[in-house]
C-alpha atoms as a PDB file:
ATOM      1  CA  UNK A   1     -63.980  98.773-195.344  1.00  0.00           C
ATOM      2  CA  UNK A   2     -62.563  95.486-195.470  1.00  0.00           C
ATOM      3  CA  UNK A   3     -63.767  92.983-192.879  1.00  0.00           C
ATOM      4  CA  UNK A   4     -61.292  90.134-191.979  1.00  0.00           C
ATOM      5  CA  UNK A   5     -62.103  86.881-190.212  1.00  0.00           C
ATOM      6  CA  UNK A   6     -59.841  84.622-187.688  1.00  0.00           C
ATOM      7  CA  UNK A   7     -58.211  84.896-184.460  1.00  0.00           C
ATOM      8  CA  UNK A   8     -56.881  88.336-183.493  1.00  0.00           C
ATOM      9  CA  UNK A   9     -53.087  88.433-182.722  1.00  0.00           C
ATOM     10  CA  UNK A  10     -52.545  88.987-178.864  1.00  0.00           C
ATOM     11  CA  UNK A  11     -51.237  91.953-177.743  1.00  0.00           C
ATOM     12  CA  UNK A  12     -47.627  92.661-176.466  1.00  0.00           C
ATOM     13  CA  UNK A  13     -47.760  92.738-172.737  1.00  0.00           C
ATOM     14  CA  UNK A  14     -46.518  95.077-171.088  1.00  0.00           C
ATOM     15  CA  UNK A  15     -45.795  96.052-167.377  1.00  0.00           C
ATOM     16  CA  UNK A  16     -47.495  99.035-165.692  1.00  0.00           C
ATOM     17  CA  UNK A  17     -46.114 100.207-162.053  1.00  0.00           C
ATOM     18  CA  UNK A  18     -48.652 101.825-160.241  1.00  0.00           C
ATOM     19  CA  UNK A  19     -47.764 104.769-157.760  1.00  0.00           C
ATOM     20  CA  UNK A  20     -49.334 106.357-154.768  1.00  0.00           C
ATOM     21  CA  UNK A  21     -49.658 110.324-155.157  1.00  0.00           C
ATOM     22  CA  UNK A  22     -50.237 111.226-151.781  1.00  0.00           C
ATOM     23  CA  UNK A  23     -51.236 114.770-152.742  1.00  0.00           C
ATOM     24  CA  UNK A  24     -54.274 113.594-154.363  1.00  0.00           C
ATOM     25  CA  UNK A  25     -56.206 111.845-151.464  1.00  0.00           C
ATOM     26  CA  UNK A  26     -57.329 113.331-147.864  1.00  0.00           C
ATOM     27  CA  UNK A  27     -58.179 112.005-144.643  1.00  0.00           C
ATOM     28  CA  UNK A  28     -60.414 112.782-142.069  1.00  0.00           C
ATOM     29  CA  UNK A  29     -58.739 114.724-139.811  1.00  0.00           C
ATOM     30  CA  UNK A  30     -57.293 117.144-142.627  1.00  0.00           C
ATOM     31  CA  UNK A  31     -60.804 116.905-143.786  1.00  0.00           C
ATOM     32  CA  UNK A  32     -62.074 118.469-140.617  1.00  0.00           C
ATOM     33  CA  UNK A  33     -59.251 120.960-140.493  1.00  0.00           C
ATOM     34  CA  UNK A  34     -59.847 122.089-143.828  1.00  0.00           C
ATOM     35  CA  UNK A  35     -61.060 125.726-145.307  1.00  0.00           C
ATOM     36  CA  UNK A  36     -61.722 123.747-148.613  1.00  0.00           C
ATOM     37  CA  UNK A  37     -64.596 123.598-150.754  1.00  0.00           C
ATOM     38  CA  UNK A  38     -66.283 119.760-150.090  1.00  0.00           C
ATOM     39  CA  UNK A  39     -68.263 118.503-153.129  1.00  0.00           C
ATOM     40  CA  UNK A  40     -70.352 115.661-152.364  1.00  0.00           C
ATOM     41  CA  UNK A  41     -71.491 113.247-155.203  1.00  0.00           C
ATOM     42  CA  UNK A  42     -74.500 111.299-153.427  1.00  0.00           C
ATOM     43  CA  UNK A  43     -77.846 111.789-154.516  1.00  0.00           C
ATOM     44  CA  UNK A  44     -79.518 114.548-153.398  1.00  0.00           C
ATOM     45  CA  UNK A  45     -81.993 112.184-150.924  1.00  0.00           C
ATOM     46  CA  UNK A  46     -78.775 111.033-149.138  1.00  0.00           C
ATOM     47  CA  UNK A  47     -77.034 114.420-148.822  1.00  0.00           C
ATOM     48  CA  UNK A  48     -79.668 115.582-147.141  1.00  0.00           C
ATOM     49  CA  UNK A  49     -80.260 113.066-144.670  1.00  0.00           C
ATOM     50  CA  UNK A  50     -83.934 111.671-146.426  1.00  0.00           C
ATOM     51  CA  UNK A  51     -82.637 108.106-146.713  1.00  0.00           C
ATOM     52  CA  UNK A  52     -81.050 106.205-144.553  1.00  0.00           C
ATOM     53  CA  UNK A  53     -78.126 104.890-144.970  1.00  0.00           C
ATOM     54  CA  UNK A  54     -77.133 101.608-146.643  1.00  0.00           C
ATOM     55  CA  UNK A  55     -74.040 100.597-144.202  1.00  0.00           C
ATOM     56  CA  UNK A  56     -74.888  99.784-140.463  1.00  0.00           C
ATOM     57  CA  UNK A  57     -73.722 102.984-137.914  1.00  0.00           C
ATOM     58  CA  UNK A  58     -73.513 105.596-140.334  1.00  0.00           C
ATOM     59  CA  UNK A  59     -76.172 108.421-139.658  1.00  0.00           C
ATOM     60  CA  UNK A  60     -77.915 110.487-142.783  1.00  0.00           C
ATOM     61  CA  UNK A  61     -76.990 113.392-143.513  1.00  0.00           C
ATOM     62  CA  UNK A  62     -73.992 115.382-145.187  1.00  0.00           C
ATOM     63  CA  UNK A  63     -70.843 117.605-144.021  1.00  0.00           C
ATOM     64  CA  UNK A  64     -71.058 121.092-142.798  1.00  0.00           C
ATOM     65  CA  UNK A  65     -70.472 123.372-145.878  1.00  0.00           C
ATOM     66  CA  UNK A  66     -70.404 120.408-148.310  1.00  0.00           C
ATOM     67  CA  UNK A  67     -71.769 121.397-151.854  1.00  0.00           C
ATOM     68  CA  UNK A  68     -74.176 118.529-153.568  1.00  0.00           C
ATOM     69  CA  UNK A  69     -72.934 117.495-157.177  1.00  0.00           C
ATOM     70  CA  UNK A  70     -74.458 114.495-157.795  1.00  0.00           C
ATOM     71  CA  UNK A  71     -72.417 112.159-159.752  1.00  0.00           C
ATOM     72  CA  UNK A  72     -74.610 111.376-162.159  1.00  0.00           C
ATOM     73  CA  UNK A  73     -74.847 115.234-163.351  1.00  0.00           C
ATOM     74  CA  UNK A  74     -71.875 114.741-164.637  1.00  0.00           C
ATOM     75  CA  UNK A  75     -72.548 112.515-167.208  1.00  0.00           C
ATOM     76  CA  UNK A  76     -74.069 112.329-170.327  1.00  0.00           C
ATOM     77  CA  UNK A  77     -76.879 108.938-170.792  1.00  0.00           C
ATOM     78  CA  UNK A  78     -74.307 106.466-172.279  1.00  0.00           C
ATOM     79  CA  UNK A  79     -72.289 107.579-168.932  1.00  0.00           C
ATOM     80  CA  UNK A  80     -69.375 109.359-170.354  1.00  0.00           C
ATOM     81  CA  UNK A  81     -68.396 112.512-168.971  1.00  0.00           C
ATOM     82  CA  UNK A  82     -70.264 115.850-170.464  1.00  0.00           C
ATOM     83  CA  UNK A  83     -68.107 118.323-172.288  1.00  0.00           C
ATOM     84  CA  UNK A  84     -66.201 120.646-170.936  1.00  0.00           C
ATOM     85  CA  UNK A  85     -68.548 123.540-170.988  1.00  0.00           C
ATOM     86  CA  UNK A  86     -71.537 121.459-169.624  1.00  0.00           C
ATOM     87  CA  UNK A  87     -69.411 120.319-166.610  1.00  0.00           C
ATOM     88  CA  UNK A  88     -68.056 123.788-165.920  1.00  0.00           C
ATOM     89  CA  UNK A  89     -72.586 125.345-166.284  1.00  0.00           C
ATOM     90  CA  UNK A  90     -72.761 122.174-163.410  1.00  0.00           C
ATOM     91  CA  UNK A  91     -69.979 123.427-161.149  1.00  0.00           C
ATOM     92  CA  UNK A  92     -70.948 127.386-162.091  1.00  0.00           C
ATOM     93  CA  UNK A  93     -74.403 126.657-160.823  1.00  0.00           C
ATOM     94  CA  UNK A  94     -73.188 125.115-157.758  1.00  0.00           C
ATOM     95  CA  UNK A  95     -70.928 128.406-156.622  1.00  0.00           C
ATOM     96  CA  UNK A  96     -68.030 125.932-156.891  1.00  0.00           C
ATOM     97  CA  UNK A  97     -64.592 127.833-157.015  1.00  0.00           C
ATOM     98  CA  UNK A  98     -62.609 125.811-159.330  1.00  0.00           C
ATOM     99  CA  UNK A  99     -59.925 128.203-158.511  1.00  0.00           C
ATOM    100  CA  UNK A 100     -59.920 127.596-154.914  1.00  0.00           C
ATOM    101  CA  UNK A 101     -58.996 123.982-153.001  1.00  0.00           C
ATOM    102  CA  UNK A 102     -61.594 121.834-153.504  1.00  0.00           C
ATOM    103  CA  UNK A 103     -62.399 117.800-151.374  1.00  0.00           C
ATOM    104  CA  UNK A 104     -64.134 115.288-153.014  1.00  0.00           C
ATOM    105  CA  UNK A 105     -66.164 112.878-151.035  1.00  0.00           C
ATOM    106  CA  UNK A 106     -69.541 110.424-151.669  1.00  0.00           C
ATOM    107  CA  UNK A 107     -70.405 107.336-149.990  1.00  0.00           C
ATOM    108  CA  UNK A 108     -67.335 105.278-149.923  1.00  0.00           C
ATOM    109  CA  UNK A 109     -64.934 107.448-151.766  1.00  0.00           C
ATOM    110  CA  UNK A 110     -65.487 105.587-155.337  1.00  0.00           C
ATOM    111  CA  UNK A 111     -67.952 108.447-157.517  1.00  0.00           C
ATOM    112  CA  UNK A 112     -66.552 111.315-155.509  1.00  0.00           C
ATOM    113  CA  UNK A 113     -63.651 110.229-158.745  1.00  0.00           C
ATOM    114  CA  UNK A 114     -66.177 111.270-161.104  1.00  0.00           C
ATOM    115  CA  UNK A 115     -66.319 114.723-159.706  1.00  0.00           C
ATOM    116  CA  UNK A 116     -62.259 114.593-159.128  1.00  0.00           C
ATOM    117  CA  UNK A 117     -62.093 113.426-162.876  1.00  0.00           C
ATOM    118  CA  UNK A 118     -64.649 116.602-163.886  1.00  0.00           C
ATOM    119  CA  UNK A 119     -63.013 118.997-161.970  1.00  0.00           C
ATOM    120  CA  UNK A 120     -59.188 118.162-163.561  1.00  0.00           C
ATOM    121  CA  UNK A 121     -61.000 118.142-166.999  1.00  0.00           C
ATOM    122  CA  UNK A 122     -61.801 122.068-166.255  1.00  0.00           C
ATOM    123  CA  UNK A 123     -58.195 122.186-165.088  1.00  0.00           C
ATOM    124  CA  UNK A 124     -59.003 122.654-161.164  1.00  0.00           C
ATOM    125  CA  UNK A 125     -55.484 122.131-159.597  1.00  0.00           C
ATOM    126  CA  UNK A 126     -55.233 119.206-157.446  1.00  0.00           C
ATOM    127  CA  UNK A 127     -58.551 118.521-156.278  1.00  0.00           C
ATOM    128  CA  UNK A 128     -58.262 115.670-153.395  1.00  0.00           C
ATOM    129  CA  UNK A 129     -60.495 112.777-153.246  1.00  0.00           C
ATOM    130  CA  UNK A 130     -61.583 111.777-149.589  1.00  0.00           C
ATOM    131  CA  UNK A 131     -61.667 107.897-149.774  1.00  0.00           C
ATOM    132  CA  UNK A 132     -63.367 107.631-146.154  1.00  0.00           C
ATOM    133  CA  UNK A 133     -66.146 109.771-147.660  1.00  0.00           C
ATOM    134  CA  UNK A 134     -69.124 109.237-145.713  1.00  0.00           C
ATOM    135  CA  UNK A 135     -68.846 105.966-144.558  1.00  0.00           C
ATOM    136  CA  UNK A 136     -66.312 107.178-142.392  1.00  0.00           C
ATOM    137  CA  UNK A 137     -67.682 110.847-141.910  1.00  0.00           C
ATOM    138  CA  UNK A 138     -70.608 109.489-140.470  1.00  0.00           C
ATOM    139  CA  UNK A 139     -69.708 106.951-138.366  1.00  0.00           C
ATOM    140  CA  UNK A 140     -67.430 108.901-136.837  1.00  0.00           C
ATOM    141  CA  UNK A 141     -68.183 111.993-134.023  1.00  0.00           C
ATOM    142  CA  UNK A 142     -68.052 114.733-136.977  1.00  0.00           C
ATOM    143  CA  UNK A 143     -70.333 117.592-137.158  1.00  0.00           C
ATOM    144  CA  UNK A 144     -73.558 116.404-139.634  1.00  0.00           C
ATOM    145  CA  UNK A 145     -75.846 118.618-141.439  1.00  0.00           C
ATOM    146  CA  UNK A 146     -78.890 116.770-142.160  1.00  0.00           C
ATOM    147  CA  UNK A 147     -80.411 119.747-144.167  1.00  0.00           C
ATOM    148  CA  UNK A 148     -79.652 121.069-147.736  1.00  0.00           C
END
């Protein structure tokens, strides 16, 4: 391989538009009205209510029904996502329906993506993500489970 020195040429920019698929995120009231399958991607400490919480007025604990994936489960130790047969052992384990709708949630709606992201990779249709997650959830006058 040849090695060259010097300043790389710049890219071309580009533009990107950015749009809002509505079908892909969930609030809290269809949340609560929901018959789907909640995967929650805290750690197992927090889904169970053993730690407290790290934002002020949110009580410990975890949804009623909710499933516990942790995040991190999902990937492999340089943090990319496991294969597809690893992820789907994970979900398996976890009597997770991929077939069936499926809600997303973790603390603040960001690694609940990580399960979103696994679950599309196995072909799951239209998992949605709920961005209030628990910081909502439990701050708000929900049910709580604070048990596994």
């Amino acid at each position: 391989q040849s090695v060259e020195s010097g300043t790389a040429p710049s890219p071309a920019p580009k533009n990107f538009t950015a749009s809002f698929n509505t079908s892909a995120v969930i609030v809290i009231d269809g949340v609560a009205e929901s018959k789907a399958q909640i995967l929650d991607a805290r750690s197992p400490t927090r889904f169970r209510g053993e730690e407290p919480e790290p934002r002020p007025g949110v009580k410990p604990g975890h949804m009623p029904s909710a499933i516990n994936i942790h995040y991190a489960s999902l990937l492999n130790e340089d943090s990319t996502l496991k294969s597809g047969t690893a992820l789907a052992t994970i979900f398996d384990n976890a009597n997770v329906d991929r077939a069936q709708p499926i809600i997303t949630s973790c603390g603040s709606g960001v690694t609940a993506a990580i399960i979103t992201l696994a679950l599309t990779e196995l072909g799951a249709k239209n998992p949605k993500l709920y961005d209030g997650s628990w910081a909502e959830w439990g701050a708000s006058e929900q049910k709580i489970v604070t048990e596994a």
